[in-house]
Protein backbone atom coordinates (compact mmCIF):
# COMPACT_ATOMS: atom_id res chain seq x y z
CA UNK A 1 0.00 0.00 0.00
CA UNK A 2 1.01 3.43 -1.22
CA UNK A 3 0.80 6.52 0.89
CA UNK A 4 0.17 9.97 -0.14
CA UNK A 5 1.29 13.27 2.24
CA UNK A 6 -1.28 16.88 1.31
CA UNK A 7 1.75 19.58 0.37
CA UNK A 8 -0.25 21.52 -1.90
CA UNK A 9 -1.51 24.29 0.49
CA UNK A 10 -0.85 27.78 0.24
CA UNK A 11 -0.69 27.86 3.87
CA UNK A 12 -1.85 31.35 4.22
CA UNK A 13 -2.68 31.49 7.76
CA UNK A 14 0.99 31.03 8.85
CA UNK A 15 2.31 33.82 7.15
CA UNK A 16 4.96 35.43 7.38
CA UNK A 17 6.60 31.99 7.61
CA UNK A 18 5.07 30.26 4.45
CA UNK A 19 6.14 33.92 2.22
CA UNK A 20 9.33 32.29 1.20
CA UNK A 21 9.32 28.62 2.77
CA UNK A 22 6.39 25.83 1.89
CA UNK A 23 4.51 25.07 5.15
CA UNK A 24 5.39 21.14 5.24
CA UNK A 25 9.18 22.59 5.62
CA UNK A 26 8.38 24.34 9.10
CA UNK A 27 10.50 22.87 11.80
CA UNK A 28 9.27 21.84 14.63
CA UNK A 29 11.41 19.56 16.92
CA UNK A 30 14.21 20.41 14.44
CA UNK A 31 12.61 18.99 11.72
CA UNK A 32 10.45 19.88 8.65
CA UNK A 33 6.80 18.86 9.78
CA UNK A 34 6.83 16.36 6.54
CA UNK A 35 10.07 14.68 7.87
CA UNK A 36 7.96 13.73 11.28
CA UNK A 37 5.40 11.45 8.58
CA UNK A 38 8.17 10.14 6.54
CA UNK A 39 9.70 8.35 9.43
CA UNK A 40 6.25 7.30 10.95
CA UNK A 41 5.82 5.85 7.58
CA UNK A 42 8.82 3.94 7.24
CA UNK A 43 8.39 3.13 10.91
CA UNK A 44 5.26 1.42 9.66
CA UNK A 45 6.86 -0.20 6.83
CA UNK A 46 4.90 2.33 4.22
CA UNK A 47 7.50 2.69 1.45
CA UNK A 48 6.25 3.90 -1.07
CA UNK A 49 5.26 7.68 -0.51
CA UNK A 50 3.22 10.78 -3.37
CA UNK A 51 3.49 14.03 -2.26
CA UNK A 52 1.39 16.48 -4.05
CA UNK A 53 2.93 20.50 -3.97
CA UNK A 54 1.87 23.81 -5.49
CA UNK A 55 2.44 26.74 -3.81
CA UNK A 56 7.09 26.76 -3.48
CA UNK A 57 6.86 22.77 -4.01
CA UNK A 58 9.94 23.14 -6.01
CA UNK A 59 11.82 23.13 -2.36
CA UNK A 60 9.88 19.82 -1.02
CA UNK A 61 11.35 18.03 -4.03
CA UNK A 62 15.09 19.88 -3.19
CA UNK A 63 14.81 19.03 0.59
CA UNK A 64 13.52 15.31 -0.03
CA UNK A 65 14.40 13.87 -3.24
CA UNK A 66 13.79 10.60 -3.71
CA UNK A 67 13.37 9.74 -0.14
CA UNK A 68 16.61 7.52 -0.48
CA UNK A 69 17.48 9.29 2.90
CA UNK A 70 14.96 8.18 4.62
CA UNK A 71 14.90 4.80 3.39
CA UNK A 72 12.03 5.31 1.52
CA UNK A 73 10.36 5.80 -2.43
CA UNK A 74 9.02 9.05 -2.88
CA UNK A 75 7.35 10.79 -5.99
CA UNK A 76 5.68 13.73 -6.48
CA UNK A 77 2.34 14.83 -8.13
CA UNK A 78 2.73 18.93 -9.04
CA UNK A 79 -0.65 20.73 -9.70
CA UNK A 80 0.95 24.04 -10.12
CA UNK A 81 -2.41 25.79 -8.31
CA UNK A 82 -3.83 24.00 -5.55
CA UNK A 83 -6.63 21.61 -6.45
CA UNK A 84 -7.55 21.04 -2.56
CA UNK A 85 -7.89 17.87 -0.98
CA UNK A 86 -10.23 15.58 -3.40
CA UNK A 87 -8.80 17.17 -6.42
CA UNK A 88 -5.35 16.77 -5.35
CA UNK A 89 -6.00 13.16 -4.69
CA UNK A 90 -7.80 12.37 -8.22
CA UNK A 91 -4.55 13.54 -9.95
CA UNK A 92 -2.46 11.30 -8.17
CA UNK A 93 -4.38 8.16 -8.25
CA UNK A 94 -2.09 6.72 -11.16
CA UNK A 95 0.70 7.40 -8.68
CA UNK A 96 -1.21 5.76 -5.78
CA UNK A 97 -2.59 3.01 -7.05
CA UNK A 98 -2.51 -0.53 -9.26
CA UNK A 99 -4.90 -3.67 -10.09
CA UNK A 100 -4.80 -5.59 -7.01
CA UNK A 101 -3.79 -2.73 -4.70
CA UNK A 102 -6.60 0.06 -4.80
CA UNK A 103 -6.13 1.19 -0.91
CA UNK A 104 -3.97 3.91 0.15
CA UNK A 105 -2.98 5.98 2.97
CA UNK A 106 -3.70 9.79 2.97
CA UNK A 107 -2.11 12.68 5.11
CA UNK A 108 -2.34 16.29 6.01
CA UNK A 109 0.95 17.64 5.46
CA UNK A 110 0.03 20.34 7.97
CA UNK A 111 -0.68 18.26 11.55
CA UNK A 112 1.65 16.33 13.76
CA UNK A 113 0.24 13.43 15.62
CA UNK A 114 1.48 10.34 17.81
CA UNK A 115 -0.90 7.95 15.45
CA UNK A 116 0.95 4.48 14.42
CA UNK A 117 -0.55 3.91 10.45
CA UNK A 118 -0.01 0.15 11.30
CA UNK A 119 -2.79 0.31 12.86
CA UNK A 120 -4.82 0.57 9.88
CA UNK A 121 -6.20 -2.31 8.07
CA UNK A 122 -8.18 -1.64 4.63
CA UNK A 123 -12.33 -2.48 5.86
CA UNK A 124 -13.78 -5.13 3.96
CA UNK A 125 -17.18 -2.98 3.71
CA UNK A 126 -16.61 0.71 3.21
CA UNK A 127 -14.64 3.00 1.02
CA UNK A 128 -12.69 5.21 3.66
CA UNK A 129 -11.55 5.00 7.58
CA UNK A 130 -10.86 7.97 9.34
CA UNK A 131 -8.78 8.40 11.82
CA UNK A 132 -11.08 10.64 14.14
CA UNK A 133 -9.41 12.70 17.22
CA UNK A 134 -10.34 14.19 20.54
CA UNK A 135 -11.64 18.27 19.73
CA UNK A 136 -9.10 20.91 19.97
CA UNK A 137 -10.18 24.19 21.27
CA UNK A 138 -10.26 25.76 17.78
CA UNK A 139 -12.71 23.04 17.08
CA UNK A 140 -14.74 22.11 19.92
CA UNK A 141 -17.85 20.99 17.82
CA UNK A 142 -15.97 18.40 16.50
CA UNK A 143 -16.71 17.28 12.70
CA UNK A 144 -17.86 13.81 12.52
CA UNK A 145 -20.32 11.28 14.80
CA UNK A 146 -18.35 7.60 15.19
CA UNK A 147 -21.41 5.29 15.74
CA UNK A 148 -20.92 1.84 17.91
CA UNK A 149 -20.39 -0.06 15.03
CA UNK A 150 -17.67 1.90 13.54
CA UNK A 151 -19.15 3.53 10.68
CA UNK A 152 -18.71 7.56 10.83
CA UNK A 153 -21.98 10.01 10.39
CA UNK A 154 -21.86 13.35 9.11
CA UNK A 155 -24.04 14.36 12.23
CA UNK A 156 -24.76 13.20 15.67
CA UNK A 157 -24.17 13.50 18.89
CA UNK A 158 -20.47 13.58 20.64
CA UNK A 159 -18.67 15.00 16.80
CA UNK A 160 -14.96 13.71 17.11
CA UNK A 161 -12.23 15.94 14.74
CA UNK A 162 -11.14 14.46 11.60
CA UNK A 163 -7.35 13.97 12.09
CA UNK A 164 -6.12 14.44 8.52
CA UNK A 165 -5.44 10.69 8.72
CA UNK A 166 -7.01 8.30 6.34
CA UNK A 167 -7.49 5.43 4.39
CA UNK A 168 -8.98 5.37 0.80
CA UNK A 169 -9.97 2.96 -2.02
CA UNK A 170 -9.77 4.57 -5.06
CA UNK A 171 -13.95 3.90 -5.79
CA UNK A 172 -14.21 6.59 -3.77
CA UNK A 173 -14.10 9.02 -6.61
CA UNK A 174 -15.41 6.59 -9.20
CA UNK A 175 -17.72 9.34 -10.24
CA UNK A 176 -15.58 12.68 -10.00
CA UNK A 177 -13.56 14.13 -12.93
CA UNK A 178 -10.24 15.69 -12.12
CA UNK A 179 -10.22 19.37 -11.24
CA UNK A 180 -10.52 21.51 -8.11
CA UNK A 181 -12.62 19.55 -5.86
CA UNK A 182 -12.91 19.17 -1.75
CA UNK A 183 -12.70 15.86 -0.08
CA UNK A 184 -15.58 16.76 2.86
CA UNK A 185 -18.88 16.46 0.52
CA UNK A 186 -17.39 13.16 -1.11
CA UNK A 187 -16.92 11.73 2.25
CA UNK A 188 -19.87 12.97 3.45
CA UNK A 189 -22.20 11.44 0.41
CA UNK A 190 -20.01 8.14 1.18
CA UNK A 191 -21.25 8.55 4.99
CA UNK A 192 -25.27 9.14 3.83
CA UNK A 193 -24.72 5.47 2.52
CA UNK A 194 -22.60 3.82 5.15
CA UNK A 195 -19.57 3.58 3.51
CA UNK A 196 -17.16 5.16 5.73
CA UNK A 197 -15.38 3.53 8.84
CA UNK A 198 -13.49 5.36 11.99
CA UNK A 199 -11.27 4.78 14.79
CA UNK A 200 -10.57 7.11 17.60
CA UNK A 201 -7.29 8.05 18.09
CA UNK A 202 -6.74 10.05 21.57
CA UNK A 203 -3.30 10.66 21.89
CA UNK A 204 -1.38 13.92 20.41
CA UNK A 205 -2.75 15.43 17.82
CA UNK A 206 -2.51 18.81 16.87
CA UNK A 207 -3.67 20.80 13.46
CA UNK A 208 -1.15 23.50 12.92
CA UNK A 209 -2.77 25.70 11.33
CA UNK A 210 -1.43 28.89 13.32
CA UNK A 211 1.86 30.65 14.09
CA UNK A 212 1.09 29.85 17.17
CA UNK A 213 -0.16 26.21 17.06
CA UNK A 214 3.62 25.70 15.42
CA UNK A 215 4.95 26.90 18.38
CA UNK A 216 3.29 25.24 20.57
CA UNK A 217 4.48 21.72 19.02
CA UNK A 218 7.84 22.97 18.66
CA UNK A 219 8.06 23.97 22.56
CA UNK A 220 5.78 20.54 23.15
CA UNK A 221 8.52 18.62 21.02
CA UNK A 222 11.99 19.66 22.57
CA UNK A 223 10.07 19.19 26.17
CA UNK A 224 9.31 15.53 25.40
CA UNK A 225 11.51 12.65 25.39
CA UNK A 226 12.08 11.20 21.89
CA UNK A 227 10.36 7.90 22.90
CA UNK A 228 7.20 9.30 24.27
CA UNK A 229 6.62 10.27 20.85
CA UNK A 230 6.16 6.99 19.08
């Protein structure tokens, strides 16, 4: 199974830092935020790695190359403008996927979490499992209802966050062209018909989608012991 790491983003909130430098190339722990997921991934035994990039992508593909360094395959899907998350994905699916293997592992580039991706197996009877978190402040409503048996609702009581963390079978987008598409109302039309799993994940997670949010993993990061982390 192939993963895929979200680099496309403009990240506009975290500006000034993201004028001149992409925002999966923030440090925090004294490392590039995409460096954190390449070594879960290879931690996990995911090899084979598509990153998508836009906005200053021509530095991802300087700082990582072919992910020899970090013992792992990586390619990359340019889009030159952002097609956000579903559009992104679409592109890349020759990339991601082949007869016989049609799952694959999707991630934000712009969150930091404790998750191991081993613990995701492909569900026999759905087209996506998300990785669901506990609610950060900035998102206290949560986003998405886990039901007892596992399946995910777009509404109900006790909402958990969407991590950024996901599994996908291509059928997902059987019926969407390529373009500039979001991933929410494909998901959420997947949901209406029971065809999306979840797990909760309540260890660290954070979205970093803030000057400040950066800084707070970065302090978080140098305070805590390398193998608390994993």
């Amino acid at each position: 199974m192939k993963a895929m790491i979200l680099a496309a983003g403009k990240g506009e909130r975290m500006r000034p830092l993201t004028l001149t430098t992409p925002k999966p190339l923030l440090q925090a722990g004294r490392k590039p935020l995409i460096v954190h997921h390449l070594e879960r991934l290879r931690r996990a035994g995911l090899t084979d790695v598509v990153i998508n990039h836009a906005w200053l992508g021509e530095q991802i593909e300087q700082a990582l190359g072919d992910g020899t360094d970090f013992g792992l395959r990586i390619v990359y899907s340019p889009e030159g403008e952002p097609l956000e998350t579903a559009g992104g994905i679409i592109k890349a699916l020759p990339l991601l996927t082949a007869e016989g293997d049609e799952w694959f592992l999707v991630i934000n580039g712009d969150i930091w979490c404790d998750f191991d991706f081993s613990r995701l197996t492909p569900p026999t009877d759905a087209d996506a499992l998300l990785v669901l978190a506990d609610n950060p402040q900035h998102n206290a409503g949560g986003d998405f209802h886990l039901r007892a048996d596992g399946t995910v609702a777009a509404e109900g009581p006790d909402k958990l966050t969407f991590s950024g963390i996901s599994l996908i079978h291509r059928r997902l987008f059987d019926h969407h062209q390529q373009g500039h598409r979001k991933l929410a109302p494909i998901l959420r039309a997947a949901m209406a018909e029971h065809r999306v799993k979840g797990l909760a994940h309540h260890g660290h997670w954070i979205d970093i989608g803030t000057p400040e949010r950066l800084q707070q993993l970065d302090d978080w990061l140098h305070d805590s012991p390398e193998d608390e982390r994993w």
